[in-house]
N, C-alpha and C. Protein backbone atom coordinates (compact mmCIF):
# COMPACT_ATOMS: atom_id res chain seq x y z
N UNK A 1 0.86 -4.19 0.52
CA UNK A 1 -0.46 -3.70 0.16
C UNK A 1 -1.04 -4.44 -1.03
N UNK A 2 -0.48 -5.11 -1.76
CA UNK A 2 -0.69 -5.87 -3.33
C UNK A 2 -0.81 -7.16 -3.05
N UNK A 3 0.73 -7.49 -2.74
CA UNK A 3 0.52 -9.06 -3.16
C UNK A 3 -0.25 -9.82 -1.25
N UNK A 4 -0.16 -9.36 -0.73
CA UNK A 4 -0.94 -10.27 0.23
C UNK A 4 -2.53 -9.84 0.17
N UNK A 5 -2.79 -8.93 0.07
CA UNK A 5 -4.18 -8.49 -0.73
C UNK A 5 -4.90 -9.33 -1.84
N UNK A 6 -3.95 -9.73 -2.75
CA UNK A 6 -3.88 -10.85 -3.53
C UNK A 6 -4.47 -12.21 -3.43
N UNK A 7 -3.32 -12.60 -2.30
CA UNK A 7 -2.77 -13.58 -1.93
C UNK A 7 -4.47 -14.14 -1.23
N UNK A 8 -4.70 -13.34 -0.33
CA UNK A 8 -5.86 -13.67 0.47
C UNK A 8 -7.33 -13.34 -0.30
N UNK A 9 -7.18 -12.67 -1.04
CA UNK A 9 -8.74 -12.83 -2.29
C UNK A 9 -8.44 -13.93 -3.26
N UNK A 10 -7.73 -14.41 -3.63
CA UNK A 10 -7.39 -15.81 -4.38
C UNK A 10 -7.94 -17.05 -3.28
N UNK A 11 -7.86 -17.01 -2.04
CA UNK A 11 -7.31 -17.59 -1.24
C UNK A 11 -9.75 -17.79 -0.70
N UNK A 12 -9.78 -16.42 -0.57
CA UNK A 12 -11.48 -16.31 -0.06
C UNK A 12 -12.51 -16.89 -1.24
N UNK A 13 -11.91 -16.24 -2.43
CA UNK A 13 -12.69 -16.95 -3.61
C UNK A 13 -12.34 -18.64 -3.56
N UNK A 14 -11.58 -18.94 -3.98
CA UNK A 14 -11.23 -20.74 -3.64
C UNK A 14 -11.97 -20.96 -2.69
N UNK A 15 -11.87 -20.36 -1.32
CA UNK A 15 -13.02 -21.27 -0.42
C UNK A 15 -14.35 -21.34 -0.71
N UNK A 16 -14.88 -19.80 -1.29
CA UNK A 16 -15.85 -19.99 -1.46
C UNK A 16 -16.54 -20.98 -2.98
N UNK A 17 -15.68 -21.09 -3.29
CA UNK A 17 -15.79 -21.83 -4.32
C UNK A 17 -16.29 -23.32 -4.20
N UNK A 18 -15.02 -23.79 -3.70
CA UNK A 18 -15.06 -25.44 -3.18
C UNK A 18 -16.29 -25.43 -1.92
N UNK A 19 -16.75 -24.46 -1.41
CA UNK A 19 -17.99 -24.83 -0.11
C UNK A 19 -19.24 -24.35 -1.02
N UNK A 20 -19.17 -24.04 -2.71
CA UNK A 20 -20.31 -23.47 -3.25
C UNK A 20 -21.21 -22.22 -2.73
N UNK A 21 -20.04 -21.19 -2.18
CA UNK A 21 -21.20 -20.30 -1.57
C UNK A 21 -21.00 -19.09 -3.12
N UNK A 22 -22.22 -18.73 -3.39
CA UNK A 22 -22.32 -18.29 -4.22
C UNK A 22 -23.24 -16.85 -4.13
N UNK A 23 -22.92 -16.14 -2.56
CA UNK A 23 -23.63 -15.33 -2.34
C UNK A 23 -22.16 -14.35 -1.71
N UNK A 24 -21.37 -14.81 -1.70
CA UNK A 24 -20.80 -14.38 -0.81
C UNK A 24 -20.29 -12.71 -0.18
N UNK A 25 -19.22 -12.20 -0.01
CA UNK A 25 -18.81 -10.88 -0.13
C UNK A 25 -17.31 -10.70 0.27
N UNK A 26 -16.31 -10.26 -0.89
CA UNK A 26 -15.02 -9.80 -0.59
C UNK A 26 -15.01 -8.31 -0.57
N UNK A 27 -14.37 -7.90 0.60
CA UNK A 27 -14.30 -6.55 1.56
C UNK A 27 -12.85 -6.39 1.19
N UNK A 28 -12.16 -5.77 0.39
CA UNK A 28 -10.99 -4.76 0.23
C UNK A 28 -10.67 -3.74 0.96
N UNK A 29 -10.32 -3.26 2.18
CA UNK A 29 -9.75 -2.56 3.18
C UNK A 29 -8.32 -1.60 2.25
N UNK A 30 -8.86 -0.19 1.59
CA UNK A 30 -8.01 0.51 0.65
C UNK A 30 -7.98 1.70 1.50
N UNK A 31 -7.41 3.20 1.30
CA UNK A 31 -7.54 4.37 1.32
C UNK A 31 -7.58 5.35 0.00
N UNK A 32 -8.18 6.22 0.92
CA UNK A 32 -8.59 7.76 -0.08
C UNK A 32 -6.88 7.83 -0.77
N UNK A 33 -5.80 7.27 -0.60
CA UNK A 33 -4.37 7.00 -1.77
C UNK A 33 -4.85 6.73 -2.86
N UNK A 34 -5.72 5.56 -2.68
CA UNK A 34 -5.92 4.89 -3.88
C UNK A 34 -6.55 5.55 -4.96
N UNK A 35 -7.55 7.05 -4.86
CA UNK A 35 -7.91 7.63 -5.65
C UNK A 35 -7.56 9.17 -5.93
N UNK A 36 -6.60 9.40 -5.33
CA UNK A 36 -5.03 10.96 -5.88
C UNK A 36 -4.14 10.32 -4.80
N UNK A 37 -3.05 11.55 -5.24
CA UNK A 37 -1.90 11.00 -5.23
C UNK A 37 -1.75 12.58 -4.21
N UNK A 38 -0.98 12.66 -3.27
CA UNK A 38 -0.23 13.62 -2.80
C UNK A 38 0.71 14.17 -2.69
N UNK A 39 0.88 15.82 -2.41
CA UNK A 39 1.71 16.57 -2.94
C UNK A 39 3.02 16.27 -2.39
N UNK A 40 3.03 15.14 -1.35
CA UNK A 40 4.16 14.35 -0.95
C UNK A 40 5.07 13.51 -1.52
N UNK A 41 6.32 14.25 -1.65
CA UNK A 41 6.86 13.14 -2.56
C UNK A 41 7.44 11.76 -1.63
N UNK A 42 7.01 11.68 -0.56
CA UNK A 42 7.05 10.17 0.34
C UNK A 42 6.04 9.52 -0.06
N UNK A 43 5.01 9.85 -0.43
CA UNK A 43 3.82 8.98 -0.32
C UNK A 43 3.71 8.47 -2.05
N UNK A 44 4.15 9.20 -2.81
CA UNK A 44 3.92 8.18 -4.36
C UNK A 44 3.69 6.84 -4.33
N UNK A 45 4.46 5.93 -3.65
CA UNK A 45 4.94 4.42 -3.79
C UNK A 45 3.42 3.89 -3.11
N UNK A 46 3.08 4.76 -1.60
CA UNK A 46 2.12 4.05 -1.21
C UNK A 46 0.83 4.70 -1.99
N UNK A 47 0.76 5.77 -2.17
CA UNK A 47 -0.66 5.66 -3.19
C UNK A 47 -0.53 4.80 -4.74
N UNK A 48 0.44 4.78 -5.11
CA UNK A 48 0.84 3.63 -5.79
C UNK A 48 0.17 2.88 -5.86
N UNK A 49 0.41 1.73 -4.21
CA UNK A 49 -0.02 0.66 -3.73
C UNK A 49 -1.13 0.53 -3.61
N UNK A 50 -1.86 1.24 -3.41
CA UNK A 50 -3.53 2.15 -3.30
C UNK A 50 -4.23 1.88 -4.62
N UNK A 51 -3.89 2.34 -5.66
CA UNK A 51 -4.23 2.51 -6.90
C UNK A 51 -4.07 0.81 -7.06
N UNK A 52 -3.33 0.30 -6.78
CA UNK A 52 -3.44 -1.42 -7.47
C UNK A 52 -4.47 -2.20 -6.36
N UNK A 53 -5.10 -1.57 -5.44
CA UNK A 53 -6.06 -2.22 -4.71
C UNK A 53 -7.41 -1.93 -5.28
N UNK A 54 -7.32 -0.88 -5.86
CA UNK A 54 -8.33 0.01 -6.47
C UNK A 54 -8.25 -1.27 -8.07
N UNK A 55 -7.73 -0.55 -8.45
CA UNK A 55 -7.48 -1.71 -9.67
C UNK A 55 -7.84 -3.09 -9.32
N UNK A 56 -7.39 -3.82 -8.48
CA UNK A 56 -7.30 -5.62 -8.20
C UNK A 56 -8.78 -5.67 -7.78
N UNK A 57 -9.79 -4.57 -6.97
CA UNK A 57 -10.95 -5.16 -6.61
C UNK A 57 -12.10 -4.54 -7.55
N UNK A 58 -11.87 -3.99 -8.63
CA UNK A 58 -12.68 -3.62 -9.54
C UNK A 58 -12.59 -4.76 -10.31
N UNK A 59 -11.29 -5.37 -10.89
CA UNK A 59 -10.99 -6.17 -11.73
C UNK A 59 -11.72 -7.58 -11.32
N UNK A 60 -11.62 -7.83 -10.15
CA UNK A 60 -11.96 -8.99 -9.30
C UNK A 60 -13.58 -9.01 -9.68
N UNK A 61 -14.24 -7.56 -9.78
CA UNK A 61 -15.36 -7.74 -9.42
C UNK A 61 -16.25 -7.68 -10.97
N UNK A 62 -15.30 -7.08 -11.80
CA UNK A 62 -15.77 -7.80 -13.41
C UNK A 62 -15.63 -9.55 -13.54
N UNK A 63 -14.19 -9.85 -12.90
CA UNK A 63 -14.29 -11.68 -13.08
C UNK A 63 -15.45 -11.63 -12.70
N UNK A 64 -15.57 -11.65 -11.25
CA UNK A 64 -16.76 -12.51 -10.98
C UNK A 64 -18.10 -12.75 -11.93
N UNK A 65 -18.59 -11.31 -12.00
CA UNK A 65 -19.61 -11.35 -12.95
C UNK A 65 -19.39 -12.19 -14.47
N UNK A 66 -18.18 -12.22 -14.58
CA UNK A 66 -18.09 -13.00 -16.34
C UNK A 66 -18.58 -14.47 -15.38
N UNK A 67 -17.91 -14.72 -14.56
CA UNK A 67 -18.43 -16.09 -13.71
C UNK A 67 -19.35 -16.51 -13.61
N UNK A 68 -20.14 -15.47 -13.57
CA UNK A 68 -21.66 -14.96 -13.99
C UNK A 68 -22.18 -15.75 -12.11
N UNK A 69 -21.49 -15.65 -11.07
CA UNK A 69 -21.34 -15.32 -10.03
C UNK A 69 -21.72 -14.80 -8.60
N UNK A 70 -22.50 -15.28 -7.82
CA UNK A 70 -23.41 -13.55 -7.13
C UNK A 70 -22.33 -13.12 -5.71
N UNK A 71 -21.47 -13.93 -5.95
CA UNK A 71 -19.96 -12.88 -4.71
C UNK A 71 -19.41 -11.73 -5.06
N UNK A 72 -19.88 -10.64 -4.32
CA UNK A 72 -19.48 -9.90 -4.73
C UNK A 72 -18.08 -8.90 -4.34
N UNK A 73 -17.99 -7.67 -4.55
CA UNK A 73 -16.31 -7.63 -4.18
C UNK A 73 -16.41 -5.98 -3.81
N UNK A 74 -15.98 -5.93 -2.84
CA UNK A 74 -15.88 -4.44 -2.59
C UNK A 74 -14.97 -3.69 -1.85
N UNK A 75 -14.57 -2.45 -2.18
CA UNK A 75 -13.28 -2.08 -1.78
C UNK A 75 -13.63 -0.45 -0.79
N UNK A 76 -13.34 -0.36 0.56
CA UNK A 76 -13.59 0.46 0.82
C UNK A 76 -12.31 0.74 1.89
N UNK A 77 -12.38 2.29 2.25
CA UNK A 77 -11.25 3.10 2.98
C UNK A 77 -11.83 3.27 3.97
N UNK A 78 -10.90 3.50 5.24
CA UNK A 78 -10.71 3.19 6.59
C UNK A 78 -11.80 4.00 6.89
N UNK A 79 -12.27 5.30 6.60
CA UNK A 79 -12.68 6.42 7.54
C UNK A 79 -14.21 5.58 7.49
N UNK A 80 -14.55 5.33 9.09
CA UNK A 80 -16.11 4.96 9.32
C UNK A 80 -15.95 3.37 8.84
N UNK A 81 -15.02 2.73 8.59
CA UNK A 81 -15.05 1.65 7.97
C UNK A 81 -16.22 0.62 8.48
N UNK A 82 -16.59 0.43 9.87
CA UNK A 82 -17.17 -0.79 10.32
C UNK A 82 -18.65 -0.12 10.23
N UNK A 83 -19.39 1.16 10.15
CA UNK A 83 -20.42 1.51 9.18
C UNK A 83 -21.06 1.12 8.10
N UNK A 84 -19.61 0.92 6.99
CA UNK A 84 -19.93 1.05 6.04
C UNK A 84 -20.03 -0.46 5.64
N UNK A 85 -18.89 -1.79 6.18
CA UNK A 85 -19.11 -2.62 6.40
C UNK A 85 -20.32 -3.40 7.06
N UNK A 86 -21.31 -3.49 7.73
CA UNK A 86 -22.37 -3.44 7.86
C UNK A 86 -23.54 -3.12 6.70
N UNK A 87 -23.18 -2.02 6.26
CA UNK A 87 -23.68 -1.74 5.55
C UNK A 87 -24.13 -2.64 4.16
N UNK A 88 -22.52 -2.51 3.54
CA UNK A 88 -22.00 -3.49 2.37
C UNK A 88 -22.84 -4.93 2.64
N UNK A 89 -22.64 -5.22 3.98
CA UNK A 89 -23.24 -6.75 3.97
C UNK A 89 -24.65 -6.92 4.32
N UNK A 90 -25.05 -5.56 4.78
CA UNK A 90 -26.83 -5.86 4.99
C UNK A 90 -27.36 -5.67 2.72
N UNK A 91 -26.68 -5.19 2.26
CA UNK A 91 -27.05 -5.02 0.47
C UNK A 91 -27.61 -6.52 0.68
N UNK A 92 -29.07 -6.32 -0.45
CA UNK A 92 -29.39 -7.23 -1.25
C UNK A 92 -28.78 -8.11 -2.21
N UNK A 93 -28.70 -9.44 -2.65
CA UNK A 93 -27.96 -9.90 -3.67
C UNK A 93 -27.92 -9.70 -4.59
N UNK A 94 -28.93 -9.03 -5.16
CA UNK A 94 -28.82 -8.49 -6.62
C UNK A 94 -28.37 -6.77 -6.63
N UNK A 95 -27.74 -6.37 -5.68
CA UNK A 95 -27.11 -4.90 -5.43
C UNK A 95 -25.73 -5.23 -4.94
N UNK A 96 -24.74 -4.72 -6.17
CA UNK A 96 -23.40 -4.88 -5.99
C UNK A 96 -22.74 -3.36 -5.58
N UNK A 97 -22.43 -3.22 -4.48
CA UNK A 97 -21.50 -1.88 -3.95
C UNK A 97 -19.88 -2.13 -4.79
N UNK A 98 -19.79 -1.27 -5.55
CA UNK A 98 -18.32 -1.55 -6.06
C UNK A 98 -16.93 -0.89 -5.26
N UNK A 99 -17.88 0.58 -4.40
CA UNK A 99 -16.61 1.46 -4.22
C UNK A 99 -17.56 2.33 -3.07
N UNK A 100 -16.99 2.35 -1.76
CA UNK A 100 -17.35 3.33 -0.88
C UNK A 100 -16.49 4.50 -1.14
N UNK A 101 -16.66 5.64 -1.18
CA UNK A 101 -15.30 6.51 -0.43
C UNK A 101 -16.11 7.41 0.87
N UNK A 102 -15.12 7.64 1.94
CA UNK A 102 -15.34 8.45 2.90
C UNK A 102 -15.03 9.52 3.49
N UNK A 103 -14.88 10.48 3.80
CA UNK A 103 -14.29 11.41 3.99
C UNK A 103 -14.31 12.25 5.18
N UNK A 104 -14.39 13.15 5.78
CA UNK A 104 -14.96 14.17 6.77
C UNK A 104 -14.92 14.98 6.13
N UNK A 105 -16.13 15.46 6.48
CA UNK A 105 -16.91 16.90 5.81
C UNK A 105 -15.94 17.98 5.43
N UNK A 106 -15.22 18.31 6.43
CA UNK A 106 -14.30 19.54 6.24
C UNK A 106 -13.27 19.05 4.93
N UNK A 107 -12.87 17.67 4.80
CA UNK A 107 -11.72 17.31 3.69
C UNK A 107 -12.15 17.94 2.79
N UNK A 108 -10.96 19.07 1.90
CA UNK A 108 -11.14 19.20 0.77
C UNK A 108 -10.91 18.39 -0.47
N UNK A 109 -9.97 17.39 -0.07
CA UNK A 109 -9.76 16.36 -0.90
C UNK A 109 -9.55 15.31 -0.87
């Protein structure tokens, strides 16, 4: 969940780099882990893993801006995903989405 997450936003920025696209958009594919933790004691490690995706594409998305940059970076969870994706990429360039979350109505949490 970390390091190939990593691996491949190191990997999208470099391209976009060397082809000068300077509009671009990195899509982080996270879950509702990444923001609590459950009363499961199986699941710690992977909301864990959650929380450092949460972390890596916020962080990503301050670099950029010090880059002073217009790619922007966004991290969103599965539920409705290809909605919200669409979405993310119809945004204007000067409107940065940092964080979808999704839910179904009934979720209490």
């Amino acid at each position: 969940n970390v390091l190939a997450l990593s691996i491949c936003t190191r990997e999208a920025y470099q391209s976009m780099k060397e082809r000068n696209v300077d509009d671009g958009h990195i899509i982080n594919i996270n879950s509702m882990s990444g923001h609590r933790v459950l009363p499961l004691s199986v699941t710690h490690f992977y909301s864990a893993t959650k929380y450092a995706v949460t972390a890596l594409t916020e962080g990503l998305r301050q670099e950029l801006r010090e880059a002073q940059t217009h790619i922007r970076a966004t991290c969103l969870k599965p539920e409705d995903v290809a909605e919200a994706v669409i979405y993310v990429l119809s945004t204007p360039a000067h409107i940065q989405i940092g964080d979808i979350q999704m839910r179904p109505t009934e979720q209490v949490t």
